[in-house]
Protein backbone atom coordinates (compact mmCIF):
# COMPACT_ATOMS: atom_id res chain seq x y z
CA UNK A 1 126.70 111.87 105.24
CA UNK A 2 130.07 111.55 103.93
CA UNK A 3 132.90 110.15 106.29
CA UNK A 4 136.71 110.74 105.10
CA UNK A 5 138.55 108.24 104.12
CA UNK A 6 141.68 108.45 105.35
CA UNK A 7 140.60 110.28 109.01
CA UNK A 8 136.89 108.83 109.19
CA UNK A 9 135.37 112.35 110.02
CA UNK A 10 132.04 113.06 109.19
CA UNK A 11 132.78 116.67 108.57
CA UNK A 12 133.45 116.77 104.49
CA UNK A 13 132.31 119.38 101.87
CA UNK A 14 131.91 118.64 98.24
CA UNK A 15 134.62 119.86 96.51
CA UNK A 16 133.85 120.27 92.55
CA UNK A 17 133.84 117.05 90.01
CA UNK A 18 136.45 115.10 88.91
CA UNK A 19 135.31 112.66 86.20
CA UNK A 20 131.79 113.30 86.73
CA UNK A 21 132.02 112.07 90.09
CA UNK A 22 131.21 114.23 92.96
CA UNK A 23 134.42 114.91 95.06
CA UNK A 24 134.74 116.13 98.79
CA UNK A 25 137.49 117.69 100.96
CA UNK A 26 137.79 116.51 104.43
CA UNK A 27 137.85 119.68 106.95
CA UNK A 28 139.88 117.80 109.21
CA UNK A 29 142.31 116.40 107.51
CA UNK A 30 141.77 118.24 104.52
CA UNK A 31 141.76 114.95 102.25
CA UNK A 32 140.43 115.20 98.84
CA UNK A 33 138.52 112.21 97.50
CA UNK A 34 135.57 110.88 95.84
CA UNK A 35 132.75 108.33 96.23
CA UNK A 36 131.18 106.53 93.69
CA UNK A 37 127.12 106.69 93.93
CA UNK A 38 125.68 103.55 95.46
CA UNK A 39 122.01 104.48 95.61
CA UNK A 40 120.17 106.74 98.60
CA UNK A 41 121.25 105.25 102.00
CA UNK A 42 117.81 103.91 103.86
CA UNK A 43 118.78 105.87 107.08
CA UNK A 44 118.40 108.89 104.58
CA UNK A 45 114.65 107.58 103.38
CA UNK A 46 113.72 107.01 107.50
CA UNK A 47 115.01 110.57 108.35
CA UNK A 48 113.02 112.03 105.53
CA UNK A 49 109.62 110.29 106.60
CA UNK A 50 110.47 111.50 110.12
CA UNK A 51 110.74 114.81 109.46
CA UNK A 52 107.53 114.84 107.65
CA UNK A 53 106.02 113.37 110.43
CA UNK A 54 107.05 115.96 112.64
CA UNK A 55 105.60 118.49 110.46
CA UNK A 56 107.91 119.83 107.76
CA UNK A 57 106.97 120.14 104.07
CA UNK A 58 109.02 118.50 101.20
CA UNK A 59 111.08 121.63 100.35
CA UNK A 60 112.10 121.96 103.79
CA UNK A 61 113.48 118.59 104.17
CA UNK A 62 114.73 118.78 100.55
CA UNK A 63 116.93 121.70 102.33
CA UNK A 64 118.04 119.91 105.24
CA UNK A 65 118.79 116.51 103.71
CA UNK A 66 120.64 118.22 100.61
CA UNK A 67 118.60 116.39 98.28
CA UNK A 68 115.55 116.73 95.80
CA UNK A 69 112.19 117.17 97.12
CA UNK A 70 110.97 115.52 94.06
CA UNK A 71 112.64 112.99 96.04
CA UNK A 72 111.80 113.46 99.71
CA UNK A 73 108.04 112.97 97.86
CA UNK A 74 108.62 110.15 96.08
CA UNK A 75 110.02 108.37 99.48
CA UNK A 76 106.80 109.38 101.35
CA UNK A 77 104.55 107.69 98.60
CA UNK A 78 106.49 105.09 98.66
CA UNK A 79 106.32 104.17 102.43
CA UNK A 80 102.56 104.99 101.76
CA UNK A 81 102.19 102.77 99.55
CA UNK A 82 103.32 100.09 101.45
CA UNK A 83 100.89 100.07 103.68
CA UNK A 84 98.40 97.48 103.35
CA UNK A 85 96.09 98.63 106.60
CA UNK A 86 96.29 99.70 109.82
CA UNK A 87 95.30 96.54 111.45
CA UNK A 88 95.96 95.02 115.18
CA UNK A 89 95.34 91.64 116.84
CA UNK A 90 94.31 94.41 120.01
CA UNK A 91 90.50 93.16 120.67
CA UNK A 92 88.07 96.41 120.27
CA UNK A 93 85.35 97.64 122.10
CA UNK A 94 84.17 101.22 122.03
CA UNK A 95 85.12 102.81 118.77
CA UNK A 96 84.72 106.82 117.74
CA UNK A 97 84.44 107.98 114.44
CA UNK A 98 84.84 111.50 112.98
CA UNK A 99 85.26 113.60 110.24
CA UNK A 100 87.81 116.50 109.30
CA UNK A 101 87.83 118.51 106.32
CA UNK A 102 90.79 119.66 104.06
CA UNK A 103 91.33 120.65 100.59
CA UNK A 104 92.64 118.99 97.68
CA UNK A 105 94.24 120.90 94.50
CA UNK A 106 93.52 124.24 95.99
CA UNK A 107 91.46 126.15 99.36
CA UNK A 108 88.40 125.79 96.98
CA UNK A 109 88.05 122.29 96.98
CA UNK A 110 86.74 120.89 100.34
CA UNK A 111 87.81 116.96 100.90
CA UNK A 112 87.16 115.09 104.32
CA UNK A 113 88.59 112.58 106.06
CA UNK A 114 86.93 109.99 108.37
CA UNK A 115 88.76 108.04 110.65
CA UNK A 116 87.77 105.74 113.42
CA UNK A 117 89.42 105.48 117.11
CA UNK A 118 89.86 102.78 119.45
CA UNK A 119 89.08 104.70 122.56
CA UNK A 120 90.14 102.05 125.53
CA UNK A 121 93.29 101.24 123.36
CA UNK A 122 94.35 104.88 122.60
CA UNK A 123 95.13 104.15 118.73
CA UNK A 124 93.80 104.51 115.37
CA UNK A 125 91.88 101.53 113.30
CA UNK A 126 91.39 103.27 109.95
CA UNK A 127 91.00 106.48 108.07
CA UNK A 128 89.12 106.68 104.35
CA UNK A 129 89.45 110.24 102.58
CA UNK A 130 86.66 111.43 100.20
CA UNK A 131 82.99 113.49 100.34
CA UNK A 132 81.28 113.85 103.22
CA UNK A 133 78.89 111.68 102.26
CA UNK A 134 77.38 108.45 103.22
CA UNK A 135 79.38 106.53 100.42
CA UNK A 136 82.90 107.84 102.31
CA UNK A 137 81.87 106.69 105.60
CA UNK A 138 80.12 103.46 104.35
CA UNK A 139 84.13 102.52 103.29
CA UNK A 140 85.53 102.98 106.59
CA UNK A 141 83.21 101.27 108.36
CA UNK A 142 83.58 97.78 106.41
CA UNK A 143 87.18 98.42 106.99
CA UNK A 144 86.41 98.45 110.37
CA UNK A 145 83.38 96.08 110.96
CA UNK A 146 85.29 92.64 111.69
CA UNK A 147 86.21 93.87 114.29
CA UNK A 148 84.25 92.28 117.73
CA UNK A 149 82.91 96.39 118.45
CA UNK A 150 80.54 96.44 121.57
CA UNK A 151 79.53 100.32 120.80
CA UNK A 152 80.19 103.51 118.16
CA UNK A 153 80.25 106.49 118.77
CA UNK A 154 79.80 109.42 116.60
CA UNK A 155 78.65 113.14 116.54
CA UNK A 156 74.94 113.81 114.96
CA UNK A 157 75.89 113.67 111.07
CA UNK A 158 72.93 111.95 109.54
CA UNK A 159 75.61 109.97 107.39
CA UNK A 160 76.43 107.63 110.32
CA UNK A 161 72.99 106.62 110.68
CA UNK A 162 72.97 104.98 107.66
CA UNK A 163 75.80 102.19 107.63
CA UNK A 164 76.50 101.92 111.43
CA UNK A 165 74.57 99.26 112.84
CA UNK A 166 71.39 101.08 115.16
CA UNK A 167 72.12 98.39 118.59
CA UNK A 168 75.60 99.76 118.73
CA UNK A 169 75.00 103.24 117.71
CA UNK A 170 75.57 106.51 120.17
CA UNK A 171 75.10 110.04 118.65
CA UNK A 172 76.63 112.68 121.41
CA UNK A 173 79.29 115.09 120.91
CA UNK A 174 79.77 114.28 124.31
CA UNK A 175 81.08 110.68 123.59
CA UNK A 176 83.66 111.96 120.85
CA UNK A 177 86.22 113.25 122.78
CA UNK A 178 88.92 111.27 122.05
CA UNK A 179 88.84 111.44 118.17
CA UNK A 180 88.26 114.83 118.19
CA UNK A 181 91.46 115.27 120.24
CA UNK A 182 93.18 113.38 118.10
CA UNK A 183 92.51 115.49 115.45
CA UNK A 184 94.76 118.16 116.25
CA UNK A 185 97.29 115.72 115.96
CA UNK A 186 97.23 116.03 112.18
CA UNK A 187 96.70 119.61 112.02
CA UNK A 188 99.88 119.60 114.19
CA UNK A 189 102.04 116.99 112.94
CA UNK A 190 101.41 117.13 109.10
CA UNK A 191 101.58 120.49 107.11
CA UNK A 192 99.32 120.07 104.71
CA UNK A 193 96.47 119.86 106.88
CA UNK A 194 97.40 123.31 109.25
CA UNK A 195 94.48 125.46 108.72
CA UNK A 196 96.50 128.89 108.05
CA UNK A 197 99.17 126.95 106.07
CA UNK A 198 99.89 127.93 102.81
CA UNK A 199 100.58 124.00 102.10
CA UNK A 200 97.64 121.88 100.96
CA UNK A 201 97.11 118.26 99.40
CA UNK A 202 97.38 118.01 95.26
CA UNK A 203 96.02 114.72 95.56
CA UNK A 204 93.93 112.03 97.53
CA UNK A 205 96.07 109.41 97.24
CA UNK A 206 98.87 111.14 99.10
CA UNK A 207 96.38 112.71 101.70
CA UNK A 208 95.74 109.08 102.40
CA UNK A 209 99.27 108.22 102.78
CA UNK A 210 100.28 111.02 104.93
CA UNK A 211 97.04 110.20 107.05
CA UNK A 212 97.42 106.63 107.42
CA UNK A 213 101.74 106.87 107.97
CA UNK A 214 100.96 109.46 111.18
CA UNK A 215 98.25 107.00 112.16
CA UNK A 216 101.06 104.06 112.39
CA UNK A 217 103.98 106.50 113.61
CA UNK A 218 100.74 107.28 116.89
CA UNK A 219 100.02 103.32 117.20
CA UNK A 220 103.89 102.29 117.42
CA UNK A 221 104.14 100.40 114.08
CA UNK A 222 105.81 103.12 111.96
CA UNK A 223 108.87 99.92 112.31
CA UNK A 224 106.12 97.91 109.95
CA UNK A 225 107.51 99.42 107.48
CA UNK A 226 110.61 100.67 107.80
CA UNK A 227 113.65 98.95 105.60
């Protein structure tokens, strides 16, 4: 947002070049300046990734920022990328784990992603993207495994058999409920994972970013890392 100079109104429209700098005209005090370029503001960057979060594609906040959404992407990886884990000193006790499927390059191309649920503490521990194999699931659970878990549930994928410990172990759709709730959170709140959409992931990394940044925005540490 530009703000006039001379009036301090927000309400400016570019105006042609003059030097090859950008200048505006002030519709309230119809002021003609320019601004030299001092980089992206952050508020910008934070507006972008909470957009996305609530759903809208690059291109769309491209459009509604007035900026690249070469850009807008880059921003999201970025914030992705900063993410170490999503880790919390909460103790945890009953844990759910699922799986979701998705596609990566094109609707051909099946990819799945696991994640794992605190259910007494209403957040998410981890997420790993990949088959739906053993190998996949094997990940997120020594992501998870430090943790002091009392119980883990899952549905009856043979998979989870094979890495989750047998005295803790529950198979029931019954005792899933909360991560498969939660899973419409995704389909709901990121575009590229709406099952009619004609948006879809070009690669895992940035599945895996999108995943994980929705998982801190739901457990109240999107501020982590926000600058």
């Amino acid at each position: 947002m530009v703000r006039c100079p001379k009036c301090s109104s927000e309400g400016c429209t570019k105006d042609g070049m003059a030097k090859g700098r950008q200048r505006y005209r002030c519709k309230v005090c119809d002021y003609r300046h320019t601004v030299s370029y001092r980089g992206i503001n952050p508020a910008i960057k934070r507006q972008a990734l909470q957009l996305y979060l609530e759903g809208l594609g690059f291109r769309s906040i491209g459009r509604i920022l007035n900026c690249s959404h070469v850009a807008v992407y880059n921003w999201i990886k970025a914030y992705g990328e900063s993410i170490e884990s999503i880790r919390s000193t909460a103790g945890v006790e009953v844990v759910e784990l699922d799986e979701m499927h998705t596609y990566i390059g094109s609707k051909k191309n099946y990819c799945w992603i696991w994640m794992a649920v605190d259910r007494n503490g209403k957040r998410f521990l981890h997420c790993e993207v990949g088959s739906r194999g053993t190998e996949t699931g094997r990940k997120l659970w020594t992501a998870i495994e430090d943790n002091e878990i009392t119980q883990v549930m899952s549905d009856y994928w043979r998979p989870y058999a094979q890495f989750v410990p047998k005295e803790l172990h529950t198979q029931s759709k019954a005792e899933t409920y909360t991560v498969e709730g939660y899973n419409s959170l995704f389909r709901h709140f990121l575009a590229r994972l709406r099952r009619k959409s004609e948006c879809y992931s070009k690669s895992k990394i940035m599945l895996k970013y999108s995943v994980m940044l929705l998982m801190l925005k739901w457990n109240g540490e999107l501020d982590t890392i926000l600058n």
